[in-house]
N, C-alpha and C. Protein backbone atom coordinates (compact mmCIF):
# COMPACT_ATOMS: atom_id res chain seq x y z
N UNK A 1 33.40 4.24 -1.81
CA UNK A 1 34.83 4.04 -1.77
C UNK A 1 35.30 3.67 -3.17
N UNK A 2 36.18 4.25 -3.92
CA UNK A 2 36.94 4.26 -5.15
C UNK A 2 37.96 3.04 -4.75
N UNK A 3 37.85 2.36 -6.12
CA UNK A 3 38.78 1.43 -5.88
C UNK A 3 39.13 1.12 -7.38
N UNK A 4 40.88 1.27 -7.23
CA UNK A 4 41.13 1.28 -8.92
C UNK A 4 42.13 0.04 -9.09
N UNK A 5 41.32 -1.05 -9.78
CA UNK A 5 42.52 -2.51 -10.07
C UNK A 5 42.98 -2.30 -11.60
N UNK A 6 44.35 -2.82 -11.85
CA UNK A 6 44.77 -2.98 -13.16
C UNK A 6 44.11 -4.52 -13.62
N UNK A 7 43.30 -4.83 -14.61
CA UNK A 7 43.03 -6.07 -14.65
C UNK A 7 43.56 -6.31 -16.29
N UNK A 8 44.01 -7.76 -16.46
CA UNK A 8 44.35 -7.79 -17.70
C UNK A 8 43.30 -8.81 -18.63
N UNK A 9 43.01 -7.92 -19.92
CA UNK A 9 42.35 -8.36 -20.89
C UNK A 9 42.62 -9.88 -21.61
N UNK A 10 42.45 -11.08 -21.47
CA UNK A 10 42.49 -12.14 -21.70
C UNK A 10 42.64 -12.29 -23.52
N UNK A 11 42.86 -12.90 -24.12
CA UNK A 11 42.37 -13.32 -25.86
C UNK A 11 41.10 -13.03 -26.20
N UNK A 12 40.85 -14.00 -25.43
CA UNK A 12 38.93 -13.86 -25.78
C UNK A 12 38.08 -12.79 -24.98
N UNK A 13 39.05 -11.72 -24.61
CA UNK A 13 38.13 -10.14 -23.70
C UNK A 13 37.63 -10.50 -22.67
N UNK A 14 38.15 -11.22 -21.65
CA UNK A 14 37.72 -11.80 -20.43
C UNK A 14 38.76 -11.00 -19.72
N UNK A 15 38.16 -10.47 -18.11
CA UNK A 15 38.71 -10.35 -17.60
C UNK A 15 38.36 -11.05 -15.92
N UNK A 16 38.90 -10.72 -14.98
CA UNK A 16 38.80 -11.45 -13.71
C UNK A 16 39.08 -10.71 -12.79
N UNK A 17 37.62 -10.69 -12.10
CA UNK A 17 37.37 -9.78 -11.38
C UNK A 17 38.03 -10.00 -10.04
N UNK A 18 38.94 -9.07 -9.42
CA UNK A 18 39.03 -9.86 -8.13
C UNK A 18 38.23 -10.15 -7.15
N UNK A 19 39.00 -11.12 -5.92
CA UNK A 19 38.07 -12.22 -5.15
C UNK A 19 37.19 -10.75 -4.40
N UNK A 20 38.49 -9.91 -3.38
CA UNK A 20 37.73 -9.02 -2.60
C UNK A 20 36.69 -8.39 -2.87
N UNK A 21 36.59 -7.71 -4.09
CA UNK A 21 35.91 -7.00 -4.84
C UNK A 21 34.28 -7.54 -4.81
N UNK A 22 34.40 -8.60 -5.33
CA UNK A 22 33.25 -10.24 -5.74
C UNK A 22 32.34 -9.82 -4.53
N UNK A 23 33.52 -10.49 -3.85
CA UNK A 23 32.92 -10.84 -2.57
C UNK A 23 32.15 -9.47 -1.67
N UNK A 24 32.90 -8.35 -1.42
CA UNK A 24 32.18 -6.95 -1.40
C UNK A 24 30.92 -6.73 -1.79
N UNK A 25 30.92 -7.15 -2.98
CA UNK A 25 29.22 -6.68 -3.86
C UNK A 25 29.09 -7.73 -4.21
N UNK A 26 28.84 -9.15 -3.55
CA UNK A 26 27.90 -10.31 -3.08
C UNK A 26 27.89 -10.94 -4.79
N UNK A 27 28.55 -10.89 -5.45
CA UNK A 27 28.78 -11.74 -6.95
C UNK A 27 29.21 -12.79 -6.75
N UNK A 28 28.23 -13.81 -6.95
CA UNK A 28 28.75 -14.96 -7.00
C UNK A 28 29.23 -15.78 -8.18
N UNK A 29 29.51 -17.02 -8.32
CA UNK A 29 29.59 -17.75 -9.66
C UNK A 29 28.53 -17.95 -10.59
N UNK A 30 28.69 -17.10 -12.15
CA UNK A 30 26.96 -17.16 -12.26
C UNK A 30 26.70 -15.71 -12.48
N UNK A 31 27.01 -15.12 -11.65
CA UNK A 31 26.29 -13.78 -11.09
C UNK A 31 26.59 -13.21 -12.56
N UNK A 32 25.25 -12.24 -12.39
CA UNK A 32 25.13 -10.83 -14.01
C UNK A 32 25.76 -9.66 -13.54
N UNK A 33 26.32 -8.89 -14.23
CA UNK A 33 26.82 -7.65 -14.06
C UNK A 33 26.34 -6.66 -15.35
N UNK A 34 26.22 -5.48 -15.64
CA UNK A 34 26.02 -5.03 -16.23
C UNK A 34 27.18 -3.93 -16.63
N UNK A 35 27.45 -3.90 -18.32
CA UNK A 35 28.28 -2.80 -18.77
C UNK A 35 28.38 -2.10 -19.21
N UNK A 36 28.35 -0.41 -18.98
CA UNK A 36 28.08 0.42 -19.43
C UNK A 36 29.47 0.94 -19.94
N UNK A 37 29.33 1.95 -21.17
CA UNK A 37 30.45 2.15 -21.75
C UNK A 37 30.14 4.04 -21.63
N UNK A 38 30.91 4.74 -20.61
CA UNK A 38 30.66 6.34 -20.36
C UNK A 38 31.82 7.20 -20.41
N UNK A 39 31.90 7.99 -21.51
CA UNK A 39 32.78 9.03 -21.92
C UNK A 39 34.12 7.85 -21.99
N UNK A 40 34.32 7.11 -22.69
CA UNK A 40 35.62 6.42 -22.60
C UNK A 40 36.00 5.07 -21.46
N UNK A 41 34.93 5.21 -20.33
CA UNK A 41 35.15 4.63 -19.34
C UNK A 41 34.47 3.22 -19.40
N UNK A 42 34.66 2.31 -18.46
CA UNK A 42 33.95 1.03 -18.68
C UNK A 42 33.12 0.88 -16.93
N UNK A 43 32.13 0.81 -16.85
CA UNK A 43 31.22 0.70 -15.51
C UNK A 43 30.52 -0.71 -15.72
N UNK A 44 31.21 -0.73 -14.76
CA UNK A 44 30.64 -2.67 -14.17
C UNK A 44 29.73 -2.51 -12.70
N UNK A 45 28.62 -3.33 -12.90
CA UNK A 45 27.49 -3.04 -11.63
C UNK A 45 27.11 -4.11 -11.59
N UNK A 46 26.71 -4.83 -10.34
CA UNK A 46 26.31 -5.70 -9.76
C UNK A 46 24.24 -5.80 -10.76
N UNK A 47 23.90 -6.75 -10.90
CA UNK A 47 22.93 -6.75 -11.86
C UNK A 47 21.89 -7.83 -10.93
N UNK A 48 20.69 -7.86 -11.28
CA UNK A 48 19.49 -8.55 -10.81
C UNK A 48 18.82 -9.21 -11.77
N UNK A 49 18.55 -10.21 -12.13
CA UNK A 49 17.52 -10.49 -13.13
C UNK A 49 16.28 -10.94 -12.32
N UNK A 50 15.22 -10.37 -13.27
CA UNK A 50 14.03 -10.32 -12.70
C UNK A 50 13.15 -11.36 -13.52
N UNK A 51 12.59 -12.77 -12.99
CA UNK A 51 11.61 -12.94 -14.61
C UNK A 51 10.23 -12.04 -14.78
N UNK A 52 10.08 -11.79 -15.96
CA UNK A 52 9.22 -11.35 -16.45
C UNK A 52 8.05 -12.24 -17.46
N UNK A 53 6.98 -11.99 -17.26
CA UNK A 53 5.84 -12.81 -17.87
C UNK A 53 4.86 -11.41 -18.28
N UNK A 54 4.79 -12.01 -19.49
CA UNK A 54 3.96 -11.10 -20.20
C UNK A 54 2.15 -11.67 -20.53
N UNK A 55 1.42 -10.53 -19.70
CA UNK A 55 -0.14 -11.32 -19.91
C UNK A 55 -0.55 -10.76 -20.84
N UNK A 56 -1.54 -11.31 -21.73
CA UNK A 56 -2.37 -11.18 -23.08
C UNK A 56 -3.61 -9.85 -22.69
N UNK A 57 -4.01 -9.25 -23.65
CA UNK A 57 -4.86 -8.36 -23.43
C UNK A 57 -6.50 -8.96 -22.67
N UNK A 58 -6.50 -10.38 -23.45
CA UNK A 58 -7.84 -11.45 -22.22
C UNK A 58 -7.83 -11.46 -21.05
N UNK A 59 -6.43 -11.81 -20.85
CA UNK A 59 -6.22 -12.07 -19.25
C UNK A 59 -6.19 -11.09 -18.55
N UNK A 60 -5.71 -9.96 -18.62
CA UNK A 60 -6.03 -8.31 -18.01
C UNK A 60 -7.56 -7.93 -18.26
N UNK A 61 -8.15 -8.32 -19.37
CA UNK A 61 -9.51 -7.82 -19.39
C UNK A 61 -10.40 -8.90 -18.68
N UNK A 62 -10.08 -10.10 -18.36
CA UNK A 62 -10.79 -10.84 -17.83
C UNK A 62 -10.45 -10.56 -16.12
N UNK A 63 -9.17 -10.15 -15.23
CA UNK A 63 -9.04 -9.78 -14.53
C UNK A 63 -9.54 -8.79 -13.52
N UNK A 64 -10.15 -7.83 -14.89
CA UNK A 64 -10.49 -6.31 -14.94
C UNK A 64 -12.09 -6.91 -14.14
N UNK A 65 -12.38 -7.38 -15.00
CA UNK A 65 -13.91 -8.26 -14.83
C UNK A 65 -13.90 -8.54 -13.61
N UNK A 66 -13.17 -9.46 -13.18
CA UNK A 66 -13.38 -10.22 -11.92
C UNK A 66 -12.71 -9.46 -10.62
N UNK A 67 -12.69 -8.02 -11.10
CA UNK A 67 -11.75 -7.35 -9.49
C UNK A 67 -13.22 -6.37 -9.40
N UNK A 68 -14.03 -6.25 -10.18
CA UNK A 68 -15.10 -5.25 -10.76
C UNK A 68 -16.00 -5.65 -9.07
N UNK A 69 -16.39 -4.25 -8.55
CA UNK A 69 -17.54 -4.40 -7.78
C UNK A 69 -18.19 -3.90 -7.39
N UNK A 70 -19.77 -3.84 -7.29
CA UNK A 70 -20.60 -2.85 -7.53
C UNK A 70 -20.90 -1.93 -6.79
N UNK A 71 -21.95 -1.24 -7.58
CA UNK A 71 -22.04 0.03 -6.87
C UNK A 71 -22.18 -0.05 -5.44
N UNK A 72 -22.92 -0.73 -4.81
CA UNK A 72 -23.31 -1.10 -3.22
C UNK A 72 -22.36 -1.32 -2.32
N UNK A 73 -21.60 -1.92 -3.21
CA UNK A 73 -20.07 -2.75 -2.21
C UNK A 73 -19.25 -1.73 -2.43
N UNK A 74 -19.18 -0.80 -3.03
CA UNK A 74 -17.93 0.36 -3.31
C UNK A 74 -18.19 1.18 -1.99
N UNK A 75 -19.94 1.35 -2.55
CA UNK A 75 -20.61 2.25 -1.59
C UNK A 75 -20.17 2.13 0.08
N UNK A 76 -20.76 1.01 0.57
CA UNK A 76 -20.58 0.11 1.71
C UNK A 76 -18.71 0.24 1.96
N UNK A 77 -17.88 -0.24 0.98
CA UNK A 77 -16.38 0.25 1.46
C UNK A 77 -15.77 1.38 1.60
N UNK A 78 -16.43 2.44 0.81
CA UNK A 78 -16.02 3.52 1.12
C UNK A 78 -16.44 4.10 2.59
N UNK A 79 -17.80 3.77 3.38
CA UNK A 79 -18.18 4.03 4.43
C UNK A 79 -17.58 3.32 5.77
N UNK A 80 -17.16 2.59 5.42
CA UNK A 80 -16.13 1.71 6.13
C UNK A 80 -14.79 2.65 6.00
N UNK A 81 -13.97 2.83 5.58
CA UNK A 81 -12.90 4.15 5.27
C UNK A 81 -13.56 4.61 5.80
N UNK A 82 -14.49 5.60 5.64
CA UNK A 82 -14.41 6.84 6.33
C UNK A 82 -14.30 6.50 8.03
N UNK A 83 -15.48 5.70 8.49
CA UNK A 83 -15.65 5.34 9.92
C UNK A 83 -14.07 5.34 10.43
N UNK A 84 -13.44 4.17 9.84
CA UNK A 84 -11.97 4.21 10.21
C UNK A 84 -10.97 4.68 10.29
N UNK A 85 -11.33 5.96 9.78
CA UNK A 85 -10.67 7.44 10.10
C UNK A 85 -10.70 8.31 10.59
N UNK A 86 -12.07 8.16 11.58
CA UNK A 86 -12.59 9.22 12.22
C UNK A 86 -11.95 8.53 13.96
């Protein structure tokens, strides 16, 4: 559903979004939006922040290590799959 508001540009480039609108696509006080600037146009979207943590090349290789399992137990799980498919 298209929905076209006149909103006015504040001093400091603020504008104010209306309540219905907000409230429609769950923006609360706080809430991120994201702005894209397309062929002239301005696109405002409801936004998510995600945290992100970044692991060191140790901790993935030490991971790598400890998910590792041998030939017998691969062996042994893969025969397990199969049974459980038949």
């Amino acid at each position: 559903m298209a929905t076209e508001k006149m909103l006015v540009v504040s001093e400091r480039g603020q504008i104010t979004l209306p309540a219905n609108i907000r409230k429609r696509l769950g923006l609360k006080p706080g809430g991120m939006v994201t702005l894209e600037e397309r062929r002239g146009e301005l696109v405002l979207k409801p936004a998510a922040i995600v945290e992100l943590q970044i692991y060191s090349e140790e901790d993935v290789a030490r991971w790598n290590e400890e998910d590792e399992i041998s030939t017998s137990e691969r062996r042994r799980l893969s025969e397990k799959l199969r049974k459980k498919k038949r």
